[in-house]
Protein backbone atom coordinates (compact mmCIF):
# COMPACT_ATOMS: atom_id res chain seq x y z
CA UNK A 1 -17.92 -14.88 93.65
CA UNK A 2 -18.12 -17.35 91.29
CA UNK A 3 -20.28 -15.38 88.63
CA UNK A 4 -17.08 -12.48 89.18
CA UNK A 5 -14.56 -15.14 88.18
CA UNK A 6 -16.88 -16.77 84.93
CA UNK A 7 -16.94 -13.34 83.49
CA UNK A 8 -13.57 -12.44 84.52
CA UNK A 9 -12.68 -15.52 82.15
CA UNK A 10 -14.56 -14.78 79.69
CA UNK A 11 -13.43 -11.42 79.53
CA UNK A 12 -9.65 -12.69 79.48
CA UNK A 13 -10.50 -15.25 76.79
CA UNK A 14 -12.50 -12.33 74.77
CA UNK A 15 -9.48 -10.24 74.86
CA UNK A 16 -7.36 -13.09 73.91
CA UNK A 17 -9.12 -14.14 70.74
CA UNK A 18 -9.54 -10.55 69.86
CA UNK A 19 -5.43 -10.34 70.17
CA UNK A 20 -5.10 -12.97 68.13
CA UNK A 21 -7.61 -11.91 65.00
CA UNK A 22 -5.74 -8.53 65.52
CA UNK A 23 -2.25 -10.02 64.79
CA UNK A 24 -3.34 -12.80 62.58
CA UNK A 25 -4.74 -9.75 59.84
CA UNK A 26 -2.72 -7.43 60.96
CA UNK A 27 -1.06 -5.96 57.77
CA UNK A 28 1.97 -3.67 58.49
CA UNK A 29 3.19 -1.26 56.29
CA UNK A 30 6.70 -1.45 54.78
CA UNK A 31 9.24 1.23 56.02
CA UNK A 32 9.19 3.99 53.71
CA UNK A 33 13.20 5.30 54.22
CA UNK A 34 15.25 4.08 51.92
CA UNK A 35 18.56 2.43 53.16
CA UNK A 36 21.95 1.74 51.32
CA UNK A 37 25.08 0.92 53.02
CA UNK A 38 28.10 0.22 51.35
CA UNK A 39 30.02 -2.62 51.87
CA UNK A 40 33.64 -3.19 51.11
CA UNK A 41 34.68 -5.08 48.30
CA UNK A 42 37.10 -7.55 50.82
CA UNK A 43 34.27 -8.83 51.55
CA UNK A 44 33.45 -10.83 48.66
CA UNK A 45 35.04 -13.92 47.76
CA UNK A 46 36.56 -14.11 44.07
């Protein structure tokens, strides 16, 4: 039993630092659809 829960932990803790490298180089792409929204000229202090 305790062998089963050492390489449970280990496993968890492999999985963890794997998570992290993942999201740490993790480069996303940036969205490709171009947005434009108007806004009304009110809105703007003069």
């Amino acid at each position: 039993m305790r062998l089963m829960s050492r390489l449970f932990l280990a496993l968890a803790g492999l999985l963890l630092l794997g998570a992290g490298v993942f999201v740490a180089t993790f480069d996303p792409p940036p969205p490709s659809a171009k947005v434009e929204k108007v806004i009304a000229d009110d809105r703007f202090p003069r």
